[in-house]
PDB file of N, CA and C in Angstrom:
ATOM      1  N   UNK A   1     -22.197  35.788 -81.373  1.00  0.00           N
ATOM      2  CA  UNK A   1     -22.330  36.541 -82.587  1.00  0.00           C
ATOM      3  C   UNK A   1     -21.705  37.916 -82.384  1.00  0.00           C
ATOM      4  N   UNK A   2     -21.518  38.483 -83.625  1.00  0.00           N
ATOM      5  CA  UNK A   2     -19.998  39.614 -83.638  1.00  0.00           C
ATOM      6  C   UNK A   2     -21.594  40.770 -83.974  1.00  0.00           C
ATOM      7  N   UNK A   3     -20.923  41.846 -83.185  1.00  0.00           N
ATOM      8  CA  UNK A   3     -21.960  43.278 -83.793  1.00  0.00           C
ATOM      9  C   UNK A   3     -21.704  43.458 -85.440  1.00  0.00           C
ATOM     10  N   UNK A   4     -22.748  43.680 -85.661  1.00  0.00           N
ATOM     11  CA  UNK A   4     -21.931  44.488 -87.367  1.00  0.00           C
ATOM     12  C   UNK A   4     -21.155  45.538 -87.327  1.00  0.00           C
ATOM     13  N   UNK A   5     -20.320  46.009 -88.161  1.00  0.00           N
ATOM     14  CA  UNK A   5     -19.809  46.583 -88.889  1.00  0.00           C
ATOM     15  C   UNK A   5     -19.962  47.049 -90.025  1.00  0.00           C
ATOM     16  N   UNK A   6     -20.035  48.418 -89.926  1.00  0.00           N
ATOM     17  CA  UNK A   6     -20.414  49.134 -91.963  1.00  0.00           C
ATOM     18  C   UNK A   6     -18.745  49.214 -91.916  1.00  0.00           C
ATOM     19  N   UNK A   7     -18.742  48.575 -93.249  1.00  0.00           N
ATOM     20  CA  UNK A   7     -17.595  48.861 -94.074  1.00  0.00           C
ATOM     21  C   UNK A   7     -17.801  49.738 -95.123  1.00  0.00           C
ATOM     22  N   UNK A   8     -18.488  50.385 -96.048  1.00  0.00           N
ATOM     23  CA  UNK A   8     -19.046  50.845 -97.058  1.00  0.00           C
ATOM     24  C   UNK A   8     -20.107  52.096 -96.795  1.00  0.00           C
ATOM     25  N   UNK A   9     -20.097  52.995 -97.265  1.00  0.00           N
ATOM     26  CA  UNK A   9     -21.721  53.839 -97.363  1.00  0.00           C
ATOM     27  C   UNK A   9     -21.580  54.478 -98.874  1.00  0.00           C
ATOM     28  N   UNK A  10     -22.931  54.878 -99.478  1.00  0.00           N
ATOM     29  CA  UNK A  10     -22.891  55.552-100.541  1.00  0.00           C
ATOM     30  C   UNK A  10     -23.130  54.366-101.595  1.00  0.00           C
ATOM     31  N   UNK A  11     -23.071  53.494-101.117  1.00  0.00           N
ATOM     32  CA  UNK A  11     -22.586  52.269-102.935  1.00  0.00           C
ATOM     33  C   UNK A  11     -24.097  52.075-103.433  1.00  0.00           C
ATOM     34  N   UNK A  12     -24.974  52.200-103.383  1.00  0.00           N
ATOM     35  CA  UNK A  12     -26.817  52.084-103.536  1.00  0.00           C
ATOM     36  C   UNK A  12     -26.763  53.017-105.339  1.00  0.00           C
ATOM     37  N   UNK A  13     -25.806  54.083-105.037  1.00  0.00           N
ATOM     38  CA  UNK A  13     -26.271  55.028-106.229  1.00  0.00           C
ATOM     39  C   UNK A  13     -25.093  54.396-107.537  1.00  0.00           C
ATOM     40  N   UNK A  14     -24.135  53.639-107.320  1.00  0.00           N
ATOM     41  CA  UNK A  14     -23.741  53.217-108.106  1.00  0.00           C
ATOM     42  C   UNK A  14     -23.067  51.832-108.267  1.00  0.00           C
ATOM     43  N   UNK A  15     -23.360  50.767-107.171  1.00  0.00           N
ATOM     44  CA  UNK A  15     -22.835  49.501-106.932  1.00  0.00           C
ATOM     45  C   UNK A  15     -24.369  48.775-106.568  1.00  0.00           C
ATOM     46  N   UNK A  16     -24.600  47.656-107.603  1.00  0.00           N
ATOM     47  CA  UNK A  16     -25.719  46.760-107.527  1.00  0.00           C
ATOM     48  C   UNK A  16     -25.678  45.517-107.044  1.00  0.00           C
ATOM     49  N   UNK A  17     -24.501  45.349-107.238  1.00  0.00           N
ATOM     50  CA  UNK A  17     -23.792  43.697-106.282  1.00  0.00           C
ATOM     51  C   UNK A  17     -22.172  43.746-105.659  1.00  0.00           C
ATOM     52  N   UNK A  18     -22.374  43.033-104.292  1.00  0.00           N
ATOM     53  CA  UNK A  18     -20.740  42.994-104.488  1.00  0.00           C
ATOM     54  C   UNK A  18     -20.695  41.712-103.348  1.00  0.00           C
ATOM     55  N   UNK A  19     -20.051  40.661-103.605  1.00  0.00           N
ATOM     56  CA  UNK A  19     -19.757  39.896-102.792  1.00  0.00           C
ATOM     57  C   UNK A  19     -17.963  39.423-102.662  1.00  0.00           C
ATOM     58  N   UNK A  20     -18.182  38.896-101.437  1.00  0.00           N
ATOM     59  CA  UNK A  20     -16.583  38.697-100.765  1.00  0.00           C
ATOM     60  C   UNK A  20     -16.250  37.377-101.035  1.00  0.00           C
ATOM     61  N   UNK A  21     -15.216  37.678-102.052  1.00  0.00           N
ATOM     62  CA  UNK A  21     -14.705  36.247-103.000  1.00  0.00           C
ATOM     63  C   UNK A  21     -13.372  35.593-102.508  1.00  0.00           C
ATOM     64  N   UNK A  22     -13.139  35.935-101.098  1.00  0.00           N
ATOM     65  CA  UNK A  22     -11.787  35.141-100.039  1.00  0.00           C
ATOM     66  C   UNK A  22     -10.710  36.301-100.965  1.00  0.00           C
ATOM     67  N   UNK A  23      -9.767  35.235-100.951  1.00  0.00           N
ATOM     68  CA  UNK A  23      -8.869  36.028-100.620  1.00  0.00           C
ATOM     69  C   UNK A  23      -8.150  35.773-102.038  1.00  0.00           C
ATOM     70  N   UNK A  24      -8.302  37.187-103.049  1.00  0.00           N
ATOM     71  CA  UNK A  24      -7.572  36.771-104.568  1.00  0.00           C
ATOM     72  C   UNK A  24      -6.589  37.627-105.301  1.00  0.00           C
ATOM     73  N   UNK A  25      -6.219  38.199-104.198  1.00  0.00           N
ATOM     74  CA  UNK A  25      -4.454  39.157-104.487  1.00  0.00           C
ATOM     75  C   UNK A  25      -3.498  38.481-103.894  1.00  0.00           C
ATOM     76  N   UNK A  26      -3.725  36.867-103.517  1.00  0.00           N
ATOM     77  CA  UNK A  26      -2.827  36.113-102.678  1.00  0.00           C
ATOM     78  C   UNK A  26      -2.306  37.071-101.108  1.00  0.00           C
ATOM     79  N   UNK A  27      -2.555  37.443-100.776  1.00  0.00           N
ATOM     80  CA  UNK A  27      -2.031  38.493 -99.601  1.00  0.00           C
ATOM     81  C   UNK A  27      -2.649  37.562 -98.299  1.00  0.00           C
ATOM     82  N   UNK A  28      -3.400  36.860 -98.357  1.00  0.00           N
ATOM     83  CA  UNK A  28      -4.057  36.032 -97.052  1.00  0.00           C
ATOM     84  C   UNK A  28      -5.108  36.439 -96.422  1.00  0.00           C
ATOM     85  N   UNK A  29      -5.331  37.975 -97.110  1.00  0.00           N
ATOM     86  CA  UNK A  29      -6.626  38.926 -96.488  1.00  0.00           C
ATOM     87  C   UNK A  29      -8.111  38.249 -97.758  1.00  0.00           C
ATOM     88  N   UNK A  30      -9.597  38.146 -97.359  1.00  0.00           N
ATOM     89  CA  UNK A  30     -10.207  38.106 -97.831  1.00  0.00           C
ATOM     90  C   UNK A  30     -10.841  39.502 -98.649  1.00  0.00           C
ATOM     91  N   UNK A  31     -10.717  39.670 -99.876  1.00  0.00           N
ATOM     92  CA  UNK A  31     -11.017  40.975-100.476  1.00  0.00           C
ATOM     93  C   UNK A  31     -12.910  40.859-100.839  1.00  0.00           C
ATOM     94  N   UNK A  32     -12.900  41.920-101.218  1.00  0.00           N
ATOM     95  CA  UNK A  32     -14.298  42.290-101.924  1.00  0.00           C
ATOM     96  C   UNK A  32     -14.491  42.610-103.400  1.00  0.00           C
ATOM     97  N   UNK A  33     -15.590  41.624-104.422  1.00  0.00           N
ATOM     98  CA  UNK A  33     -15.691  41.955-105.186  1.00  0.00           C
ATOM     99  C   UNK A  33     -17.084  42.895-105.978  1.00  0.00           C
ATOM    100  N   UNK A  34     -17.254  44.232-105.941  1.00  0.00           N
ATOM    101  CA  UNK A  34     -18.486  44.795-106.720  1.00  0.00           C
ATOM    102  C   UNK A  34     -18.614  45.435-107.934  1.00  0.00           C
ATOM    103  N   UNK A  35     -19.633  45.242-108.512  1.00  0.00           N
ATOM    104  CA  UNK A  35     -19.963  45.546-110.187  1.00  0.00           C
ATOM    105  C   UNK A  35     -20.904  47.153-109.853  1.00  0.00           C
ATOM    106  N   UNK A  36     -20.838  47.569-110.504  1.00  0.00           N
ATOM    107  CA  UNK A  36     -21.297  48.951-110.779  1.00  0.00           C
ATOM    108  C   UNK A  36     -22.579  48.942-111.853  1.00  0.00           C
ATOM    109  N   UNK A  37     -23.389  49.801-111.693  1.00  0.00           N
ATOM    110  CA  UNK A  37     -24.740  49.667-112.392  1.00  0.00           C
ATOM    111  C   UNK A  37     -24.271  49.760-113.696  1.00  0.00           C
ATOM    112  N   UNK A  38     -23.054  50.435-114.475  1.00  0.00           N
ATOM    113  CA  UNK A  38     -22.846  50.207-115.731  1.00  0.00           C
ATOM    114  C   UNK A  38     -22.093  49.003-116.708  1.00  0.00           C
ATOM    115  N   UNK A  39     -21.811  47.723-115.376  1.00  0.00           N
ATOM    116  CA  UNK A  39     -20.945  47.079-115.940  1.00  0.00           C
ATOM    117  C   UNK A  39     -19.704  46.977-115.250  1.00  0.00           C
ATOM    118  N   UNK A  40     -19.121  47.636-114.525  1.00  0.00           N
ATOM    119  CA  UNK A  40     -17.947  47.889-114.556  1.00  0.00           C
ATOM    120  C   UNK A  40     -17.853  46.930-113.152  1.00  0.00           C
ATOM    121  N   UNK A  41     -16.514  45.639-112.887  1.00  0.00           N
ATOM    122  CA  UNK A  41     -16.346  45.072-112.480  1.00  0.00           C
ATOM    123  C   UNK A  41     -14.985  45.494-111.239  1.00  0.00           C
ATOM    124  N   UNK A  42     -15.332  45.264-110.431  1.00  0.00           N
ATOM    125  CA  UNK A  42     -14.236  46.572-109.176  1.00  0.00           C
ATOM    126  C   UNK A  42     -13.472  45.186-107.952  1.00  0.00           C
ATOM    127  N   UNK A  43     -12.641  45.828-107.855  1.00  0.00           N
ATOM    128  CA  UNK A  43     -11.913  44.318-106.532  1.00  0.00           C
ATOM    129  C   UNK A  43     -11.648  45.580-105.383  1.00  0.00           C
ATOM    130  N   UNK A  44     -11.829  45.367-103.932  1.00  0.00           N
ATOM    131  CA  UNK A  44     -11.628  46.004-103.025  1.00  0.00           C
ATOM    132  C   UNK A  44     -10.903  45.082-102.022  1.00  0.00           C
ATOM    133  N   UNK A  45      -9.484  45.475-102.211  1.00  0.00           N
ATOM    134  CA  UNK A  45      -8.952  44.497-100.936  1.00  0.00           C
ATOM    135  C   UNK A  45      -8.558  45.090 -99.578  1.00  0.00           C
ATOM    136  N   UNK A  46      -8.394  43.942 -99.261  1.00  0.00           N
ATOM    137  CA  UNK A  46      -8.422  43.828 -97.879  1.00  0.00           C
ATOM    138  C   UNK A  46      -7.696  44.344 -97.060  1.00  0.00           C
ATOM    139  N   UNK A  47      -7.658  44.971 -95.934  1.00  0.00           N
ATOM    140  CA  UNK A  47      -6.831  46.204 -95.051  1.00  0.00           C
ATOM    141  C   UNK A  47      -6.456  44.734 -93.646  1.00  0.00           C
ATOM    142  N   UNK A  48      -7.115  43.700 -93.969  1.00  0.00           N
ATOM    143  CA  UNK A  48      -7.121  43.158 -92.494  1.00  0.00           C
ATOM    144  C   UNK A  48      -7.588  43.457 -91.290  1.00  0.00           C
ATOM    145  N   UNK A  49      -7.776  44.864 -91.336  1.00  0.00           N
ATOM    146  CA  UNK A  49      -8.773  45.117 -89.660  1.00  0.00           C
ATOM    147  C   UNK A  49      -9.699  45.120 -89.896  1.00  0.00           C
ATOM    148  N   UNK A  50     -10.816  44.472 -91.034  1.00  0.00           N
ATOM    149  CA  UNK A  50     -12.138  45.358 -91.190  1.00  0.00           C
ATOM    150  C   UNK A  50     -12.225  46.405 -92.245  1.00  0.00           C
ATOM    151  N   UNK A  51     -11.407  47.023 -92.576  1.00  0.00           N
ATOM    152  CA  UNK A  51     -11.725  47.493 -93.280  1.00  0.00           C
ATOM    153  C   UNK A  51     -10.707  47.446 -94.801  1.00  0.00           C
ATOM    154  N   UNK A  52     -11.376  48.136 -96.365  1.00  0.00           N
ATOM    155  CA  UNK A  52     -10.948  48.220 -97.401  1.00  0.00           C
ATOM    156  C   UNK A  52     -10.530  49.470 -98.083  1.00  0.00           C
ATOM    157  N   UNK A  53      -9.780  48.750 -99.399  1.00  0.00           N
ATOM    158  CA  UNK A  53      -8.672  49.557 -99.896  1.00  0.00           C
ATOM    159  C   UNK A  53      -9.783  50.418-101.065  1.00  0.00           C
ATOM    160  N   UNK A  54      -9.098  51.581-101.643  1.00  0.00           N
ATOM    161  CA  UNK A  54      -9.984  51.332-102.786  1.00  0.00           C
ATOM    162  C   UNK A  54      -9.752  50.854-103.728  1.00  0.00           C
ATOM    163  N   UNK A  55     -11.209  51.252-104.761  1.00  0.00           N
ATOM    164  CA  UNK A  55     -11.511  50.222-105.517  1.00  0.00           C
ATOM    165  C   UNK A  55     -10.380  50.125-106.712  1.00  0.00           C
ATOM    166  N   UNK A  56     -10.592  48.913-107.478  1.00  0.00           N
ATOM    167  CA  UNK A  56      -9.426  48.875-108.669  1.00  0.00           C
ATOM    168  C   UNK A  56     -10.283  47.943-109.424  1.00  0.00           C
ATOM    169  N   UNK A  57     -10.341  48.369-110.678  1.00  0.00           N
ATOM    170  CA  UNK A  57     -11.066  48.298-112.205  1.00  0.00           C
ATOM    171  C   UNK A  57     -10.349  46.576-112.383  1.00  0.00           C
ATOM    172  N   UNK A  58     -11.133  46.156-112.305  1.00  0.00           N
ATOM    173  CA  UNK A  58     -10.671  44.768-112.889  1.00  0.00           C
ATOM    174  C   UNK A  58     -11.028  43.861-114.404  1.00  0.00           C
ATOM    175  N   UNK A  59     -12.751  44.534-114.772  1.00  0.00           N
ATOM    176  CA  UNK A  59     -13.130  43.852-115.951  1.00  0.00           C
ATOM    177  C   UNK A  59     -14.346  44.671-116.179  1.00  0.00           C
ATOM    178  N   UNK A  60     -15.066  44.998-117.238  1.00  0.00           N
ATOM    179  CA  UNK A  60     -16.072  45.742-117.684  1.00  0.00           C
ATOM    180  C   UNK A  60     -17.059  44.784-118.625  1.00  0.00           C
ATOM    181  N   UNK A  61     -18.076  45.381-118.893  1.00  0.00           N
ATOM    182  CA  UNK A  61     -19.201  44.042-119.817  1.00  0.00           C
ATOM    183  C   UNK A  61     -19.937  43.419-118.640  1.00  0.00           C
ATOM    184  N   UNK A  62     -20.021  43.807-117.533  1.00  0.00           N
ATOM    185  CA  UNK A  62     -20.625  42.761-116.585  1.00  0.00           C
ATOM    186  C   UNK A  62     -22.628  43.025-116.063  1.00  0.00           C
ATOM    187  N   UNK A  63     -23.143  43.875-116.777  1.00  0.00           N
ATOM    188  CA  UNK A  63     -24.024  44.885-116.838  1.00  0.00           C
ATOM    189  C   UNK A  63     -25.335  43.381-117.208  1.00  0.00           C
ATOM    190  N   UNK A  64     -25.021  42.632-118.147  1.00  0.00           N
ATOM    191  CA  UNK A  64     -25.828  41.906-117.928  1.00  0.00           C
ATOM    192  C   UNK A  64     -25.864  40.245-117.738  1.00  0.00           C
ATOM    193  N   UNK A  65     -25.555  40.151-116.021  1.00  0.00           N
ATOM    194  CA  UNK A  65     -25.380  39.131-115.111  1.00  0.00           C
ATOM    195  C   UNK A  65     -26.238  40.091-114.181  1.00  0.00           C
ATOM    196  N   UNK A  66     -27.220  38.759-113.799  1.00  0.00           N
ATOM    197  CA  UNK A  66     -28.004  39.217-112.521  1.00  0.00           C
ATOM    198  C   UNK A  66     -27.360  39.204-111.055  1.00  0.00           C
ATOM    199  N   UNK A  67     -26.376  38.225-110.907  1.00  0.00           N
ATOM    200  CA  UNK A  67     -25.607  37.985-109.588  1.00  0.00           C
ATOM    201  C   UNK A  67     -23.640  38.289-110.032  1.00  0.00           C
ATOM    202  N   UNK A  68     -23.383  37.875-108.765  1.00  0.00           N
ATOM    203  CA  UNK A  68     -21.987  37.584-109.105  1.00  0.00           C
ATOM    204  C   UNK A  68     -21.767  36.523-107.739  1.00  0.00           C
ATOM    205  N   UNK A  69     -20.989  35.561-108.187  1.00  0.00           N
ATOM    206  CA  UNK A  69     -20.766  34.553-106.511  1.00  0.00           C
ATOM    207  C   UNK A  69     -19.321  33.874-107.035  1.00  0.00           C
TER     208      UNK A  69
END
């Protein structure tokens, strides 16, 4: 088993979900997808070492879905 890694700090005050949806900028890197407490739907891709790009606005209205997968 691998140590963790923080990729992220700070997201508690304005990111309520975000899960890692492989890889969907075609690039071969697995990106990250998180929604924001107002809705707002965000893609964070992938740097390949571990760590991410920032965020980029992808879709809004998402405020009431309890998950995202």
């Amino acid at each position: 088993m691998k140590d963790r890694v923080k990729v992220f700090s700070g997201w508690g005050a304005s990111c309520n979900a975000v899960v890692g949806v492989g890889d969907i900028t075609g690039d071969g890197k697995s990106d990250l997808v998180g929604r924001d407490t107002s809705g707002g739907l965000y893609r964070n891709d992938s740097k390949g070492n571990g760590s991410f790009g920032s965020r980029v606005k992808i879709a809004s209205g998402w405020q009431g879905y309890k998950g995202l997968f």
